[in-house]
Protein backbone atom coordinates (compact mmCIF):
# COMPACT_ATOMS: atom_id res chain seq x y z
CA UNK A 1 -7.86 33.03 -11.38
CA UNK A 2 -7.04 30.66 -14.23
CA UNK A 3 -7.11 26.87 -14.37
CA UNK A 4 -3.63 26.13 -14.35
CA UNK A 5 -2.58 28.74 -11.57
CA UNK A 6 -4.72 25.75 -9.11
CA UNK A 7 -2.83 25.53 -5.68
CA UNK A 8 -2.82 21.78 -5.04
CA UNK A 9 -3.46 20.68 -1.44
CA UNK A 10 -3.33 17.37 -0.09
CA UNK A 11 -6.80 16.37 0.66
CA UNK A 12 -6.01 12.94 2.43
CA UNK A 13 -2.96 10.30 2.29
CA UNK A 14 -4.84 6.51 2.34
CA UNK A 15 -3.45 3.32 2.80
CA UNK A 16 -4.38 -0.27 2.30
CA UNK A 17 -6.06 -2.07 5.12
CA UNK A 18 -3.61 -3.03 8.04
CA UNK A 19 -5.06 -7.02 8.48
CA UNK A 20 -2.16 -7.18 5.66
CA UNK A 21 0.35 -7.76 8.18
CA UNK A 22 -1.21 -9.82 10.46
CA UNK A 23 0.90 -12.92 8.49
CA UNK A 24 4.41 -10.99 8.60
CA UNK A 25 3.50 -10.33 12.38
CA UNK A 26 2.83 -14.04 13.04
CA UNK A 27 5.24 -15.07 11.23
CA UNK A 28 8.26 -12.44 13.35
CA UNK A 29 5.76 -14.11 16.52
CA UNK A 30 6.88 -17.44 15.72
CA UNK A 31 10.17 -17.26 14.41
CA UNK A 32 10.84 -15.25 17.85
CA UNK A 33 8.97 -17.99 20.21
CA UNK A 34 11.16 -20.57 18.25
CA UNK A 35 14.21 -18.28 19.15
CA UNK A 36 13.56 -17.96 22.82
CA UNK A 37 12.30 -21.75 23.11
CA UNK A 38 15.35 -23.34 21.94
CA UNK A 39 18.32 -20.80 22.50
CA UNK A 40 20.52 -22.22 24.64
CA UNK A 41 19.08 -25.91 24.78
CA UNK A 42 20.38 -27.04 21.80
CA UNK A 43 23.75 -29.38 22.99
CA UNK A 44 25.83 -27.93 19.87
CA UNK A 45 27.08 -24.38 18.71
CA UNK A 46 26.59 -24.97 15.22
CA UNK A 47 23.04 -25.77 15.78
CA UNK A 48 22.37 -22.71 17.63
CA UNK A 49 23.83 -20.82 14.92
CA UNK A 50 21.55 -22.11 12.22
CA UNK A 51 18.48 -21.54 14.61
CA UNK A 52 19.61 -17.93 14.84
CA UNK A 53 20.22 -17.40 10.77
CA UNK A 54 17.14 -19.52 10.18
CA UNK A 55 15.22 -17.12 12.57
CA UNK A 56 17.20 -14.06 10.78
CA UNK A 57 16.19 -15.32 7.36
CA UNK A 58 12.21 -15.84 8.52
CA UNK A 59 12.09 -12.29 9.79
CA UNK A 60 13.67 -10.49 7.08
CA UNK A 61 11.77 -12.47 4.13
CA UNK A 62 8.22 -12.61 5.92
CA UNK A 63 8.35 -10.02 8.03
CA UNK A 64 10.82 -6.88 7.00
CA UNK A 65 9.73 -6.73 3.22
CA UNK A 66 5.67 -7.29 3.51
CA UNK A 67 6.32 -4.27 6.14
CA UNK A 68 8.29 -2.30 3.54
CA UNK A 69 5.77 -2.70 1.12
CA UNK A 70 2.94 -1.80 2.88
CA UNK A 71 4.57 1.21 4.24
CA UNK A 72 5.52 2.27 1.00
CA UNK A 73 2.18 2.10 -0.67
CA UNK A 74 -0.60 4.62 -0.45
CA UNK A 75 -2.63 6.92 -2.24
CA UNK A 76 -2.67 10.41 -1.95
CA UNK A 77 -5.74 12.45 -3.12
CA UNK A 78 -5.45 16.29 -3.86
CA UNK A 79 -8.10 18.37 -4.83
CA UNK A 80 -6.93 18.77 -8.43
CA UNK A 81 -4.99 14.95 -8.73
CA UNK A 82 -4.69 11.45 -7.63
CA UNK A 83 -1.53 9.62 -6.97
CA UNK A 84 -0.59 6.31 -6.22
CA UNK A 85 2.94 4.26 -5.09
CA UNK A 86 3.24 0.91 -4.78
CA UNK A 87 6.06 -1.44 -4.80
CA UNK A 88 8.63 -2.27 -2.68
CA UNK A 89 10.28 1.28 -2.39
CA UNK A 90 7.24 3.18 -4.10
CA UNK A 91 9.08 2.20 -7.62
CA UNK A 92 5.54 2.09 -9.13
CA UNK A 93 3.84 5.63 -9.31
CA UNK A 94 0.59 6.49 -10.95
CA UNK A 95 -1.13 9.99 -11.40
CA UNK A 96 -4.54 11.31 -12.54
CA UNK A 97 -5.64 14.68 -13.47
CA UNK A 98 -8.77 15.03 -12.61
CA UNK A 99 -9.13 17.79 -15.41
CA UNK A 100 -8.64 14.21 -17.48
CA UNK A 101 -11.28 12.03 -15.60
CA UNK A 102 -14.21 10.97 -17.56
CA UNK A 103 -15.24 8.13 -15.27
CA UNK A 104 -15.02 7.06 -11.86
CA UNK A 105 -16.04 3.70 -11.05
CA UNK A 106 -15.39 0.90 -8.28
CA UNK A 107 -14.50 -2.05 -9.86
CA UNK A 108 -14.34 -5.84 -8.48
CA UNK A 109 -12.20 -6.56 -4.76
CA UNK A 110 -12.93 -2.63 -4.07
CA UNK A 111 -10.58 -1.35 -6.87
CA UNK A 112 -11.10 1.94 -8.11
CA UNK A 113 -11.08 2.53 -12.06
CA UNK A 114 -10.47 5.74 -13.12
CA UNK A 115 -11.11 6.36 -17.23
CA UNK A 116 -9.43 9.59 -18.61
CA UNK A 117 -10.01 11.09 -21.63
CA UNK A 118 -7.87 9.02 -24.53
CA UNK A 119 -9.47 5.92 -22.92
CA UNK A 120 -6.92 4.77 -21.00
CA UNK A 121 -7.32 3.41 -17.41
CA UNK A 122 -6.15 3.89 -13.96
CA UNK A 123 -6.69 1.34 -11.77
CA UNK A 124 -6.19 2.15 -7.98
CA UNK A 125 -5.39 -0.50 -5.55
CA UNK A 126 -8.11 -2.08 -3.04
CA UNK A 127 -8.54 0.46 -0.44
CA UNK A 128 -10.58 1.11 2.62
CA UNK A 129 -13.93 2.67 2.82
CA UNK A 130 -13.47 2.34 -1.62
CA UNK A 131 -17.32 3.56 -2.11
CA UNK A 132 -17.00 6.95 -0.03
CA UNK A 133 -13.59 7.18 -2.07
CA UNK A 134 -15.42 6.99 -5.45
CA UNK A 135 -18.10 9.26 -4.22
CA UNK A 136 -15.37 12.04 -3.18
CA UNK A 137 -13.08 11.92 -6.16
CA UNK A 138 -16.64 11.88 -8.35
CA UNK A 139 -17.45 15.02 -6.31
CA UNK A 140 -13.53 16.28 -7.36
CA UNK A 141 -13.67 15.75 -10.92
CA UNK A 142 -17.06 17.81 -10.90
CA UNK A 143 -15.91 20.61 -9.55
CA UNK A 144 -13.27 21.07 -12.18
């Protein structure tokens, strides 16, 4: 069978590390604690109402977007490509042939840099378990 007649299966789908949102989780922690402490014990309504839109405002900005983000990042490796979103929607999409792959290497804070063939390079975000990574997509790009 030919080259370009490849089926492409997903090999795995890998995210970044969850301690990410351990500081959006405290943060929704303490805005609710500060919620359920003072709701109701507060002698006027306006005040109560600006404890509740504060509270609104801490979980949305610290806790709703970080959890967005992370949810909409990954990396998905297939045995012929690489792909990675990032962003807050996945707006930022990157993809390797590995029929383009000169070099695979891990580079500083457990980034992967991948080096295709016009010299251009991919860098991959930090990732768990980055070494077995770069030893699996090295074993990839040699089978192809």
């Amino acid at each position: 069978m030919s080259q370009s007649f490849i089926e492409s299966r997903r090999i795995a789908r890998i995210r970044p590390r969850a301690i990410r949102l351990f500081f959006p989780f405290l943060a929704l922690a303490a805005s609710s604690f500060v919620v359920s402490f003072y709701s109701g014990r507060l002698p006027e309504q306006w005040m109560n109402i600006v404890l509740y839109s504060v509270a609104g405002a801490i979980a949305l900005f610290f806790w709703l977007i970080p959890v967005l983000r992370y949810l909409s990042a990954y990396v998905d490796l297939f045995n012929n490509r690489i792909t990675s979103r990032a962003g807050l929607m996945g707006q930022r999409r990157v993809e390797a042939n590995f029929t383009q792959v000169t070099d695979v290497q891990l580079a500083p804070r457990r980034k992967i840099e991948l080096t295709l063939v016009g010299g251009e390079q991919v860098v991959l975000p930090a990732l768990p378990k980055a070494k077995k990574l770069v030893a699996e997509i090295q074993a990839l790009v040699a089978k192809l």
